[in-house]
N, C-alpha and C. Protein backbone atom coordinates (compact mmCIF):
# COMPACT_ATOMS: atom_id res chain seq x y z
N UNK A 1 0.84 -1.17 0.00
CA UNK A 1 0.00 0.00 0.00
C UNK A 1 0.89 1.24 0.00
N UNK A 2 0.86 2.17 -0.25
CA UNK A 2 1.71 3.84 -0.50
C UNK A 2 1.93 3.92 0.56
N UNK A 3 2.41 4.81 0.42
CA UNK A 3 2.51 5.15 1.78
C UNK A 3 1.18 6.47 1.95
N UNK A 4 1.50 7.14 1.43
CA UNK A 4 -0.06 8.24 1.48
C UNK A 4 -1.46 7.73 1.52
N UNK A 5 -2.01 6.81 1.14
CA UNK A 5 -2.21 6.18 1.73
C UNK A 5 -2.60 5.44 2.84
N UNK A 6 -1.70 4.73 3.54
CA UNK A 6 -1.77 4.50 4.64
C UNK A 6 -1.51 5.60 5.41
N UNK A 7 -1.45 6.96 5.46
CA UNK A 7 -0.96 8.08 6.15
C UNK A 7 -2.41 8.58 6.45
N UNK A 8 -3.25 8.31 5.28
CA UNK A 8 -4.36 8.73 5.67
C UNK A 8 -5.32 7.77 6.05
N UNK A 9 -5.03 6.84 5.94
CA UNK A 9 -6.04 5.39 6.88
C UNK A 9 -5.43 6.00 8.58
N UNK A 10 -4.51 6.53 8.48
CA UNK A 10 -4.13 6.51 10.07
C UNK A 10 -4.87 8.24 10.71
N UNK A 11 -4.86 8.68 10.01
CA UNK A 11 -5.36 9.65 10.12
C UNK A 11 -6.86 9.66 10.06
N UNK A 12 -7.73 9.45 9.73
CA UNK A 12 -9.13 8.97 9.58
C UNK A 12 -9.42 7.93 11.01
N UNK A 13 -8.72 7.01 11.27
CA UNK A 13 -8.46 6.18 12.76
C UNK A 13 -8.01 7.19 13.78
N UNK A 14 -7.34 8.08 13.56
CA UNK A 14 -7.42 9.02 14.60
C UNK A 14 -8.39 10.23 14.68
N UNK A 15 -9.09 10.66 14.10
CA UNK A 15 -10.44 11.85 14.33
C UNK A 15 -11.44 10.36 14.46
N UNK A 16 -11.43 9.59 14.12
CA UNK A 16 -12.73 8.56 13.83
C UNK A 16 -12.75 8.45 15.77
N UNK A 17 -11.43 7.87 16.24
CA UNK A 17 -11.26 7.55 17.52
C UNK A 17 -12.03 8.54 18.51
N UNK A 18 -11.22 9.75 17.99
CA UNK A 18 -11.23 10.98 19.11
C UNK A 18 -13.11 11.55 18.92
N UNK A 19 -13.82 10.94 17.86
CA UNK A 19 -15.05 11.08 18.05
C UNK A 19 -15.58 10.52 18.41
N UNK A 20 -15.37 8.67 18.61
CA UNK A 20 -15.92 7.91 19.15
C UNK A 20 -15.91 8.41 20.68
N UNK A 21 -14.45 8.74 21.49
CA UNK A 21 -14.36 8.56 22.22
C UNK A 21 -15.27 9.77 23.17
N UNK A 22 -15.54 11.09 22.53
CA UNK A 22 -16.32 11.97 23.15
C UNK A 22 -17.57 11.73 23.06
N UNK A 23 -17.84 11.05 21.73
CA UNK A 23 -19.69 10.67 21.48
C UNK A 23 -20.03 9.92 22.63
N UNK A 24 -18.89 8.49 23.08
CA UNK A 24 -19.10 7.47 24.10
C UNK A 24 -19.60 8.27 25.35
N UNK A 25 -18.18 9.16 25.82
CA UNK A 25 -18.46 10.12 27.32
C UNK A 25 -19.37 10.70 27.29
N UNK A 26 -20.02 11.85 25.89
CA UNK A 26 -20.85 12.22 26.27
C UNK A 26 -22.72 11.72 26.57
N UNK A 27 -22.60 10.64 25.76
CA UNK A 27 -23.51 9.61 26.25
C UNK A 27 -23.41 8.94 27.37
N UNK A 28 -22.96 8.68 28.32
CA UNK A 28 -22.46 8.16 29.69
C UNK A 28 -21.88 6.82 29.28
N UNK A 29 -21.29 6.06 28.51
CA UNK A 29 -21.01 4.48 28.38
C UNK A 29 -19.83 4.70 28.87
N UNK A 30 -19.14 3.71 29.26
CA UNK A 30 -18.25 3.53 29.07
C UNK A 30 -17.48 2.26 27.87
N UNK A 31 -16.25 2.07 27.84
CA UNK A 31 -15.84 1.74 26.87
C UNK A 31 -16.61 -0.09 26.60
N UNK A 32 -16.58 -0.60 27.66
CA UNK A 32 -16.61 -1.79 27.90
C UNK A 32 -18.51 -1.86 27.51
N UNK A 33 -19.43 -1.09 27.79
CA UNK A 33 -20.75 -1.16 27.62
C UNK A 33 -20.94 -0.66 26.45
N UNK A 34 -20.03 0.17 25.95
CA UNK A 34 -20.60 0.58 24.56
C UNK A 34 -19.72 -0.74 23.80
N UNK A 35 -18.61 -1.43 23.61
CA UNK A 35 -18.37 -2.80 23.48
C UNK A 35 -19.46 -3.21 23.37
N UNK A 36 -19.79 -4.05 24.17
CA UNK A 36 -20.89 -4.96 24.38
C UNK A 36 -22.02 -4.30 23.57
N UNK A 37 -22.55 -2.51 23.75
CA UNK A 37 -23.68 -2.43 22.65
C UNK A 37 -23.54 -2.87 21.63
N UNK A 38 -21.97 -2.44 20.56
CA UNK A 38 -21.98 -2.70 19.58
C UNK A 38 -21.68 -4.03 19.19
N UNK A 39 -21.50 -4.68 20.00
CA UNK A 39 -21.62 -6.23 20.06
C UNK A 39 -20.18 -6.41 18.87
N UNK A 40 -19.11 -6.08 19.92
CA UNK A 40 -17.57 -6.60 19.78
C UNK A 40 -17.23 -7.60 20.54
N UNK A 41 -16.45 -8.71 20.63
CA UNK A 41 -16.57 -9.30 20.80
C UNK A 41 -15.60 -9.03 22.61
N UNK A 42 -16.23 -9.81 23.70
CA UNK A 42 -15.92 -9.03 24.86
C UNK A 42 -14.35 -9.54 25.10
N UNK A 43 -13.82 -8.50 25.60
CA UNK A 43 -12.65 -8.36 26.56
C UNK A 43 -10.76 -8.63 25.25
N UNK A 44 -12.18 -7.81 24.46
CA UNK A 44 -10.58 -7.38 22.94
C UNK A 44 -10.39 -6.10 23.44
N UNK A 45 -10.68 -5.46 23.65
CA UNK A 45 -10.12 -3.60 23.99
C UNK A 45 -10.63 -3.40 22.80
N UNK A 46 -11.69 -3.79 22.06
CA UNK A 46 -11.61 -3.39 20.52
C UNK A 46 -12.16 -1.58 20.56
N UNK A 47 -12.89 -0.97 21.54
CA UNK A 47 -13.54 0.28 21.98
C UNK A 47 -12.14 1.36 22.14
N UNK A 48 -11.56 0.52 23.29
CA UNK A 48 -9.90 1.06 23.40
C UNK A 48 -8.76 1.15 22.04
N UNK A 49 -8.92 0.77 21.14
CA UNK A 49 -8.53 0.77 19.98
C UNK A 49 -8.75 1.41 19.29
N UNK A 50 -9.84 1.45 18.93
CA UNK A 50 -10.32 2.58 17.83
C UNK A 50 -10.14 3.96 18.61
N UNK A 51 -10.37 4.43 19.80
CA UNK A 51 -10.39 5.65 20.10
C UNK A 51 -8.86 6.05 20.65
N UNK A 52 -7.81 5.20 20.14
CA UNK A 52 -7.04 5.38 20.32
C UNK A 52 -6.49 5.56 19.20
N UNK A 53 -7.05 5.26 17.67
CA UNK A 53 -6.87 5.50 16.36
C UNK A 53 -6.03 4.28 15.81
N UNK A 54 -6.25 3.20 16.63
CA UNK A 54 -5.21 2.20 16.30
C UNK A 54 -6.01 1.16 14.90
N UNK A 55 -6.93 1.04 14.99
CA UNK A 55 -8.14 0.46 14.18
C UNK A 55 -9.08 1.50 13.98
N UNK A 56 -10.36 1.01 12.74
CA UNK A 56 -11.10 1.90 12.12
C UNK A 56 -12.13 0.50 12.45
N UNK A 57 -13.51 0.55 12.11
CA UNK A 57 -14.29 0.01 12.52
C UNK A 57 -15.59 0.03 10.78
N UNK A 58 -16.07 -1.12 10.53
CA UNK A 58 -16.48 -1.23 9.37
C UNK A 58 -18.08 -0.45 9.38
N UNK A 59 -18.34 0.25 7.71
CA UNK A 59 -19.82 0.62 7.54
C UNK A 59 -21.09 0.16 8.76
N UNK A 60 -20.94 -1.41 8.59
CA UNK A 60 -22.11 -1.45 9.56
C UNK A 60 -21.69 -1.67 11.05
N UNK A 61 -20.74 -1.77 11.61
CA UNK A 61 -20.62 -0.86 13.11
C UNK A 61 -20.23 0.10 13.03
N UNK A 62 -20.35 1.74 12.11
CA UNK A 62 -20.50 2.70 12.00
C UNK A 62 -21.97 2.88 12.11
N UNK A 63 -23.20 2.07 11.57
CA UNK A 63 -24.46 2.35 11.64
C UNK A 63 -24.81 2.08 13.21
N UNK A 64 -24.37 0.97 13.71
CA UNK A 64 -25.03 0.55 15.35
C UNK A 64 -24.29 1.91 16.07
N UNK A 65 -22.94 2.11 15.63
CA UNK A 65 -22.59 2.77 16.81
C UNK A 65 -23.43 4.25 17.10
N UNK A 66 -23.76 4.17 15.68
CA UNK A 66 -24.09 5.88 15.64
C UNK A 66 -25.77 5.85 16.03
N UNK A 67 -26.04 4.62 15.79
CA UNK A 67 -27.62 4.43 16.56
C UNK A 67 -27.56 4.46 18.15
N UNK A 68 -26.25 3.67 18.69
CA UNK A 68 -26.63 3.24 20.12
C UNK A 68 -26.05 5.06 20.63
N UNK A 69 -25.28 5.93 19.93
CA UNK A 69 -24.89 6.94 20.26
C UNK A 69 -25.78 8.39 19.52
N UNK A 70 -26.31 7.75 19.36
CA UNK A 70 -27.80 8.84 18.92
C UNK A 70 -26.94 9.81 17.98
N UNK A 71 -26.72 9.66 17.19
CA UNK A 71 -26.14 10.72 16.01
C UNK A 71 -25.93 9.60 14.81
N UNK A 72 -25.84 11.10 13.75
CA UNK A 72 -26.31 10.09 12.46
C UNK A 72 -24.67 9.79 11.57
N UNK A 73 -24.74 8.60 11.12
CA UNK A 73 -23.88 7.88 10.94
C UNK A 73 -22.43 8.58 10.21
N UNK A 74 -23.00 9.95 9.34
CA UNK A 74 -22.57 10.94 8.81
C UNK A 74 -21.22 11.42 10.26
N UNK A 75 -21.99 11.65 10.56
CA UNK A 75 -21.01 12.50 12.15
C UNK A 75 -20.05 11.59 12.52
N UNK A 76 -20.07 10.26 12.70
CA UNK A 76 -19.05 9.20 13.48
C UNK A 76 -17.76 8.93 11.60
N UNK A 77 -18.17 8.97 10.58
CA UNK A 77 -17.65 8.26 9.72
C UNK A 77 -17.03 9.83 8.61
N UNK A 78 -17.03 10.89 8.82
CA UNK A 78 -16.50 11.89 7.97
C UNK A 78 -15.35 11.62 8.12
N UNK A 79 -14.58 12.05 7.27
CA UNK A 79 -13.05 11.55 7.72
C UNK A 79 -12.08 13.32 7.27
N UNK A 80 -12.59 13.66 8.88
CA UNK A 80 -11.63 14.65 9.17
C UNK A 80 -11.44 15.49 10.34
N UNK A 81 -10.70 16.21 10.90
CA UNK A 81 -10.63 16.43 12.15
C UNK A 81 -11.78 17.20 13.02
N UNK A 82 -12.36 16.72 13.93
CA UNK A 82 -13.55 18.12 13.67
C UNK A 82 -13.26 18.23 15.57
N UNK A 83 -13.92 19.19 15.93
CA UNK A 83 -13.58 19.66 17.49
C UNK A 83 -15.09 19.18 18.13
N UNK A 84 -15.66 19.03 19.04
CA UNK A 84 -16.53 18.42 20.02
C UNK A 84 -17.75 19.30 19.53
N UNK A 85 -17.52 20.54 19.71
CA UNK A 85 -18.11 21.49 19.04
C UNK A 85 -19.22 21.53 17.35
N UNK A 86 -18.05 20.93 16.85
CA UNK A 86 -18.29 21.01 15.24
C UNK A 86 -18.60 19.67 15.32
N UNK A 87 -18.74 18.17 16.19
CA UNK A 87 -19.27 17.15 15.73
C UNK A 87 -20.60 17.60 16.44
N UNK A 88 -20.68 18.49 17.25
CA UNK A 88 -22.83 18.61 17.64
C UNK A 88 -23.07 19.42 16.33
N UNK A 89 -22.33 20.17 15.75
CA UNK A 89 -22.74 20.91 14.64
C UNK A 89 -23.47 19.98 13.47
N UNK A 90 -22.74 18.83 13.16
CA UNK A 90 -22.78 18.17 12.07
C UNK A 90 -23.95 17.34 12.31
N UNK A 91 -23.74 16.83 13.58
CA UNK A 91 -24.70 15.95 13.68
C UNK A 91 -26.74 17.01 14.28
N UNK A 92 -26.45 17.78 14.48
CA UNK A 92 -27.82 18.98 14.50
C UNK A 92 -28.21 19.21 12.52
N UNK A 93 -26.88 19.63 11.82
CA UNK A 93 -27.27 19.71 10.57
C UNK A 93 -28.18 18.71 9.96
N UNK A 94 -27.47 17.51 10.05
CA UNK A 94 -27.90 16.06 9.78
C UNK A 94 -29.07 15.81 10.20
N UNK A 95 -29.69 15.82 11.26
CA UNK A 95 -30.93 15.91 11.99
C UNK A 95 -31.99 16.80 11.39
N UNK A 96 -31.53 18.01 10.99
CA UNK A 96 -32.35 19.15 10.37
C UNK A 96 -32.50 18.48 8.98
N UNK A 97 -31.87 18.10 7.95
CA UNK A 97 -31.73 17.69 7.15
C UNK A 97 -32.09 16.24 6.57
N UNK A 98 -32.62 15.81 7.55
CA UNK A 98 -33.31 14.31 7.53
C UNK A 98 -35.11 14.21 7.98
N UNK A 99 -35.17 15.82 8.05
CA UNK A 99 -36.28 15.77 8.89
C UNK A 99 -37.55 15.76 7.90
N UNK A 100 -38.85 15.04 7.96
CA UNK A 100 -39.60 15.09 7.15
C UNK A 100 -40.15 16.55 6.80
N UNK A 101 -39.78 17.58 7.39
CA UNK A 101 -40.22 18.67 6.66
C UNK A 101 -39.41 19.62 6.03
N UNK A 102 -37.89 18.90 5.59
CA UNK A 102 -37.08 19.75 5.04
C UNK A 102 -37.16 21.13 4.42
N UNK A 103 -37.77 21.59 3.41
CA UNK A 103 -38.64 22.63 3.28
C UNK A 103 -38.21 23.54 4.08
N UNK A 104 -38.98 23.48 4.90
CA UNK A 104 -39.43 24.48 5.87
C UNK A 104 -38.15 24.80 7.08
N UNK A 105 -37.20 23.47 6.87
CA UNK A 105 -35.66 23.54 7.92
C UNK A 105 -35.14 24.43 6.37
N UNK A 106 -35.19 24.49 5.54
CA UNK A 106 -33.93 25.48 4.39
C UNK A 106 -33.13 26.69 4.99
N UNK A 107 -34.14 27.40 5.62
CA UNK A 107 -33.97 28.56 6.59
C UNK A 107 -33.14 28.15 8.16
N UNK A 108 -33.59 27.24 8.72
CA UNK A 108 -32.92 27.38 9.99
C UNK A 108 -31.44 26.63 9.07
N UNK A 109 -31.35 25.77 8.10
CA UNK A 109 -29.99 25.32 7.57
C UNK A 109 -28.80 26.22 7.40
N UNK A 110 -29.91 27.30 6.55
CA UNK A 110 -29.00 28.47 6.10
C UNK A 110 -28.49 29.39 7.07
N UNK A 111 -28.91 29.69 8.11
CA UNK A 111 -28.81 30.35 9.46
C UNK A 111 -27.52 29.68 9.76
N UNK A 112 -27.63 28.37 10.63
CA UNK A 112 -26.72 27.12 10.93
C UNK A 112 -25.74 27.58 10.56
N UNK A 113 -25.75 27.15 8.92
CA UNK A 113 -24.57 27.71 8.12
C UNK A 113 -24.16 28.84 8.07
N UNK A 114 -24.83 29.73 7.60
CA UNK A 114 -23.76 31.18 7.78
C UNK A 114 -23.50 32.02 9.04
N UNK A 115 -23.58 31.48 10.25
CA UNK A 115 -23.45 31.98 11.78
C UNK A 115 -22.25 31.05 12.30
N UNK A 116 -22.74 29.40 11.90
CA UNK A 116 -21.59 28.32 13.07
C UNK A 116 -20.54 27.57 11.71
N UNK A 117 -20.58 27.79 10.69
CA UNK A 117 -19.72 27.93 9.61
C UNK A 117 -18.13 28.87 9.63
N UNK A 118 -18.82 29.86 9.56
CA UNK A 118 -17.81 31.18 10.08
C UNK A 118 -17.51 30.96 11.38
N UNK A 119 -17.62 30.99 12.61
CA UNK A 119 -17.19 30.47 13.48
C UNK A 119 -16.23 29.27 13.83
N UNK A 120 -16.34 28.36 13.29
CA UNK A 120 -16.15 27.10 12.86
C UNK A 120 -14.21 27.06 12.49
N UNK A 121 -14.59 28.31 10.90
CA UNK A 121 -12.97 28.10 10.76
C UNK A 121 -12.28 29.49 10.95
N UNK A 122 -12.49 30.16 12.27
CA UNK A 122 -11.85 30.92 12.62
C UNK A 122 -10.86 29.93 13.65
């Protein structure tokens, strides 16, 4: 494999981690119960791994995790650095944007965006 490449598989394992690992805290689990939610197999550290960026975790335990962690699958699987901040951002967008009355969210989207956008990459 390249090396670029693998520079960026490691990199994607590390924001992937560092989101798992705040989505986990801020949901109250700990590593070992959110394990067991996502039904890893018990007493691998496989939870301790990924949020340590050492492993990446496949499409469909990206879907459980982001179910048992209430955000949409979008937010756990972007692959790039985002701050605690900017993953409630993404995952509120996502929410607005999934909602059966889209329409009528265009306006609070556009707000979203041009207020916590600018903010964002200052």
């Amino acid at each position: 494999m390249a090396k670029n490449k693998i520079q960026r598989r490691s990199l994607y394992h590390k924001y992937l981690g560092e989101r798992v690992a705040y989505l986990r805290e801020k949901a109250g689990y700990t590593q070992t119960e959110l394990q067991n939610a996502v039904n890893f197999s018990t007493n691998s550290g496989t939870i301790s791994r990924i949020e340590s960026g050492k492993i990446g975790i496949t499409l469909e335990k990206v879907d459980v995790m982001s179910e048992i962690l209430c955000v949409e699958p979008e937010t756990l699987s972007y692959p790039s650095k985002l701050t605690p901040e900017e993953i409630h951002f993404v995952n509120e967008l996502f929410c607005i944007m999934k909602h059966k009355d889209k329409a009528k969210n265009l306006d609070a989207v556009k707000t979203l965006l041009s207020e916590d956008f600018n903010r964002i990459k200052k």
